[in-house]
N, C-alpha and C. Protein backbone atom coordinates (compact mmCIF):
# COMPACT_ATOMS: atom_id res chain seq x y z
N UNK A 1 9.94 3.93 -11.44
CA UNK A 1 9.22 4.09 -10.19
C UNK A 1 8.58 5.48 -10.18
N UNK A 2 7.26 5.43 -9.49
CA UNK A 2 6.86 6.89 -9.48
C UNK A 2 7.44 7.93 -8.89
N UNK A 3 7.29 9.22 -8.80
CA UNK A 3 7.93 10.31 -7.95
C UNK A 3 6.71 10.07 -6.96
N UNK A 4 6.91 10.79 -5.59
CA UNK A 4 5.76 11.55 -4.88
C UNK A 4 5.19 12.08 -5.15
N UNK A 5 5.80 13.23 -6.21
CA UNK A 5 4.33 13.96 -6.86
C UNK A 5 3.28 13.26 -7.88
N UNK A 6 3.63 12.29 -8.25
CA UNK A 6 3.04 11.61 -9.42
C UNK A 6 2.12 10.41 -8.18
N UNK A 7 2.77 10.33 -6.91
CA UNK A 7 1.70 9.20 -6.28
C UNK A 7 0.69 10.21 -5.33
N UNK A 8 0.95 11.65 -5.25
CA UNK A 8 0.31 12.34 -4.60
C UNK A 8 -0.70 13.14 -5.76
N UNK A 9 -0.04 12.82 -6.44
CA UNK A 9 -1.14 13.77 -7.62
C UNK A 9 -2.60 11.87 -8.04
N UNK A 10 -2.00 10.83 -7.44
CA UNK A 10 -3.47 10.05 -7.66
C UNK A 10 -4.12 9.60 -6.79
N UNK A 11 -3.68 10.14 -5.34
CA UNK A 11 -4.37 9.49 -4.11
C UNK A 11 -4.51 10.70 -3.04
N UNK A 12 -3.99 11.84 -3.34
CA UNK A 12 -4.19 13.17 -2.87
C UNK A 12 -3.23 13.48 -1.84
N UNK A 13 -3.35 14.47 -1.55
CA UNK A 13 -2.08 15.26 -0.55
C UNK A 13 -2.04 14.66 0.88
N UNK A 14 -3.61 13.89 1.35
CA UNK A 14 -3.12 13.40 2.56
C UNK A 14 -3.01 12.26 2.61
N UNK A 15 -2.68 11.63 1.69
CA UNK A 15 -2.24 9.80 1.49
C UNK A 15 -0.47 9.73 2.37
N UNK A 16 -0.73 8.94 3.30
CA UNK A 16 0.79 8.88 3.39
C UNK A 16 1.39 7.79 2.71
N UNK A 17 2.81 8.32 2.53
CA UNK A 17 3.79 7.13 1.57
C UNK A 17 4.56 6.66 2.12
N UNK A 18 5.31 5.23 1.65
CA UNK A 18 6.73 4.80 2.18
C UNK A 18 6.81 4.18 1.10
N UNK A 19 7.75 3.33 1.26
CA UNK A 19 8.32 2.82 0.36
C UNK A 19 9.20 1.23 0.70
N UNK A 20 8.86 -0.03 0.01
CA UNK A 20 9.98 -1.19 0.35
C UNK A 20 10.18 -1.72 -0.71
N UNK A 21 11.36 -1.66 -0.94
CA UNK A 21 11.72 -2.34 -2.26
C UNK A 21 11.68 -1.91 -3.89
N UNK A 22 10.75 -2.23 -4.45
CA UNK A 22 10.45 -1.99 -5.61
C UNK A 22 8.73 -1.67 -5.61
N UNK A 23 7.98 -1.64 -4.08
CA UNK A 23 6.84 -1.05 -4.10
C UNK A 23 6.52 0.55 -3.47
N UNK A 24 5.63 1.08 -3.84
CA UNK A 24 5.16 2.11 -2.82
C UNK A 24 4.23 1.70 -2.33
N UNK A 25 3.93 1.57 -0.97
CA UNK A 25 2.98 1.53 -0.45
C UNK A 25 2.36 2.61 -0.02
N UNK A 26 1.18 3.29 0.16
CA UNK A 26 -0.26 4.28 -0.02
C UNK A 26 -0.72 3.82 1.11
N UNK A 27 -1.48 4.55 2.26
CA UNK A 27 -1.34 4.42 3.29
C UNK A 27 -2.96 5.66 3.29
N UNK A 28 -4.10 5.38 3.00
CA UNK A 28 -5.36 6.33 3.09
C UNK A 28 -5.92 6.40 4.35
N UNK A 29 -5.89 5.71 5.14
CA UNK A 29 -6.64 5.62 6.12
C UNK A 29 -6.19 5.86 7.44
N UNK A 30 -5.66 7.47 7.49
CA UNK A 30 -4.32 7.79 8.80
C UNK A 30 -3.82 6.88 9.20
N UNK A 31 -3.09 6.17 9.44
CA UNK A 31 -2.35 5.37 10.13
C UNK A 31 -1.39 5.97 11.06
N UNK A 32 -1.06 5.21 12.50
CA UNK A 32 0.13 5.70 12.86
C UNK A 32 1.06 5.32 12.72
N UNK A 33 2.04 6.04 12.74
CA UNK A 33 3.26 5.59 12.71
C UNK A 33 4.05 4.01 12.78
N UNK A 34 3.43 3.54 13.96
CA UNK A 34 3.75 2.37 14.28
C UNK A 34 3.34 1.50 13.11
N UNK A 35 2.06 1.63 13.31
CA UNK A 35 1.41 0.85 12.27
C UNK A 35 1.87 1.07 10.04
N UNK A 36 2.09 1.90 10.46
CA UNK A 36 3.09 2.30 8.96
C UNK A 36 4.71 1.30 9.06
N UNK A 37 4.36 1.26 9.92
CA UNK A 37 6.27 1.08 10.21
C UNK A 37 6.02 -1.12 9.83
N UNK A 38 4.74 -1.42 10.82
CA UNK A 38 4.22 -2.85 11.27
C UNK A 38 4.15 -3.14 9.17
N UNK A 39 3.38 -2.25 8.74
CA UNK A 39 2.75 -2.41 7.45
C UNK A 39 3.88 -2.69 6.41
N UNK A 40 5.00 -2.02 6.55
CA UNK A 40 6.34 -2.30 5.75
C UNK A 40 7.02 -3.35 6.12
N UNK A 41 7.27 -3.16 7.61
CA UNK A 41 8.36 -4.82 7.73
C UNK A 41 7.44 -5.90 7.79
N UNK A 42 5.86 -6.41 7.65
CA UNK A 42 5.15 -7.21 7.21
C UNK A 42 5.06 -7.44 5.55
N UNK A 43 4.89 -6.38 4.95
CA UNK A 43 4.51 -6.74 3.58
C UNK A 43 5.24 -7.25 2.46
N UNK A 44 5.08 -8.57 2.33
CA UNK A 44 5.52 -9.66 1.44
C UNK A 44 4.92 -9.86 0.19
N UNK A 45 5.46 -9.65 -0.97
CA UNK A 45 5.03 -9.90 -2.06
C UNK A 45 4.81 -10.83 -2.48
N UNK A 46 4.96 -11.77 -2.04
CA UNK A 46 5.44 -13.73 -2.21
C UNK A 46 3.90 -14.04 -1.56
N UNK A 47 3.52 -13.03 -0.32
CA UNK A 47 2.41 -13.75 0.69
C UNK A 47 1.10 -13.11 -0.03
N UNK A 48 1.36 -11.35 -0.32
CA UNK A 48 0.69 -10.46 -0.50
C UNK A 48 -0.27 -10.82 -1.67
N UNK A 49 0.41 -11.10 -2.87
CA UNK A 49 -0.70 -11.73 -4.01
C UNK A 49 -0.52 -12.79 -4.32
N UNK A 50 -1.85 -13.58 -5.16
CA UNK A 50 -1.76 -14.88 -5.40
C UNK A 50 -0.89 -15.56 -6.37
N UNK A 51 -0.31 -17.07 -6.31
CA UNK A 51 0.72 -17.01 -6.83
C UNK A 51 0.03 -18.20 -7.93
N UNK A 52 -1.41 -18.16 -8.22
CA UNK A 52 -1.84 -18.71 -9.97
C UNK A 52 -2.65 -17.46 -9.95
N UNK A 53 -2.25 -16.48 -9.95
CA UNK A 53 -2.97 -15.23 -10.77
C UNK A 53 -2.16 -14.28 -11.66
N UNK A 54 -2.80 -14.55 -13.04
CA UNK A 54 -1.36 -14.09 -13.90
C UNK A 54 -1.26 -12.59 -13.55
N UNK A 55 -2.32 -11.91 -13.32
CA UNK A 55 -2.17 -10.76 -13.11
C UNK A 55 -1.12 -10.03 -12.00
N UNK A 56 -1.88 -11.29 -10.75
CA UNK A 56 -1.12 -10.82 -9.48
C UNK A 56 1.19 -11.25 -9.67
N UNK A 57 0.73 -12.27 -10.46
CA UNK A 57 2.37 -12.71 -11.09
C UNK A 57 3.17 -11.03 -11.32
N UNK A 58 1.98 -10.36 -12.36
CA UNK A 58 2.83 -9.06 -13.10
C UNK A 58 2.79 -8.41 -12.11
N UNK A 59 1.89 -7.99 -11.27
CA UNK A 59 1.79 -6.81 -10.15
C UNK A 59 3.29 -7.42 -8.82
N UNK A 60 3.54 -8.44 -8.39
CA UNK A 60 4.22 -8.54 -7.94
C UNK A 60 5.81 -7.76 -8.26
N UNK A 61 5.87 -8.02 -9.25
CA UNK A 61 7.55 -7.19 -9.91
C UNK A 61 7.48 -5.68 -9.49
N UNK A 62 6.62 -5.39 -9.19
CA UNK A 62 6.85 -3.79 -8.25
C UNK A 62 5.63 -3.01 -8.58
N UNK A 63 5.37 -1.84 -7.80
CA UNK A 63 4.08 -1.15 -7.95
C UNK A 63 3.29 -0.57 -7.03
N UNK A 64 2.28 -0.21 -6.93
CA UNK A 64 1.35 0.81 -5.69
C UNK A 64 0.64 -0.24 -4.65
N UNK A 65 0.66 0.21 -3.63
CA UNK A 65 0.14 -0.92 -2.73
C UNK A 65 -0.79 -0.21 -1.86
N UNK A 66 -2.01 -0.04 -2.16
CA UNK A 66 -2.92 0.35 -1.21
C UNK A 66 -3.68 0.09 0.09
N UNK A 67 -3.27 0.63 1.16
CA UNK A 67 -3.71 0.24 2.36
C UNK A 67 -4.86 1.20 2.72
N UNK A 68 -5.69 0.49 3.20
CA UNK A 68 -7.05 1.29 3.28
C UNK A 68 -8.25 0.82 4.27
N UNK A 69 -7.87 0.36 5.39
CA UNK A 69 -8.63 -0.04 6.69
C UNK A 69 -9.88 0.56 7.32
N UNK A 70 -10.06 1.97 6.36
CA UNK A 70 -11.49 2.69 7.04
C UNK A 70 -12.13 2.17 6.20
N UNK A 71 -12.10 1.09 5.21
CA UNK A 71 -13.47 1.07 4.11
C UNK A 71 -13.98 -0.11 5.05
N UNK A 72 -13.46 -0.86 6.55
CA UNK A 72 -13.55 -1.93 7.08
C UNK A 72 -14.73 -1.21 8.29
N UNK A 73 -14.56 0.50 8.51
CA UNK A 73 -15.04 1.09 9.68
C UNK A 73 -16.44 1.25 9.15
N UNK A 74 -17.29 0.75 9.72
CA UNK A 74 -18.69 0.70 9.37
C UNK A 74 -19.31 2.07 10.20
N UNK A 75 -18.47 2.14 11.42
CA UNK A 75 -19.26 3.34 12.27
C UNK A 75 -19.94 2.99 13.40
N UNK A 76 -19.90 1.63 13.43
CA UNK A 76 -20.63 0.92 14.50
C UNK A 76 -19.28 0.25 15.22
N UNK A 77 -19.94 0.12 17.03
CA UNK A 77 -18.90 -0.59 17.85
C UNK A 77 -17.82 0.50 18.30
């Protein structure tokens, strides 16, 4: 599993982290708290990737999980 410094040295110093299980989840797009908290006791690996994608098969067994909701903020509204 990575250290913090090794997940902060690829997503930068203001990425926040947590952690469930055998993933880290990466957290770019400030989040609050709550919503960090909503993002962990939601995230299912079973739901999260597809289950005929050989790739998503290997990524499931543990790994970085990027959450990133401002690439959704257009700037409008």
């Amino acid at each position: 599993m990575l250290t913090i410094r090794e997940v902060r040295a690829l997503y930068g110093k203001q990425a926040v982290i947590s952690r469930k299980g055998p993933f880290v989840l990466v957290h770019l797009d400030n989040p609050s708290q709550a919503l960090i908290r909503r993002r962990r006791r939601e995230f299912d690996p079973e739901v999260h990737f597809c289950a005929d994608c050989p790739l998503c098969q290997i990524l499931k067994l543990g790994g970085i999980v990027v959450f990133d909701d401002s690439v959704f903020d257009d700037g409008e509204g």
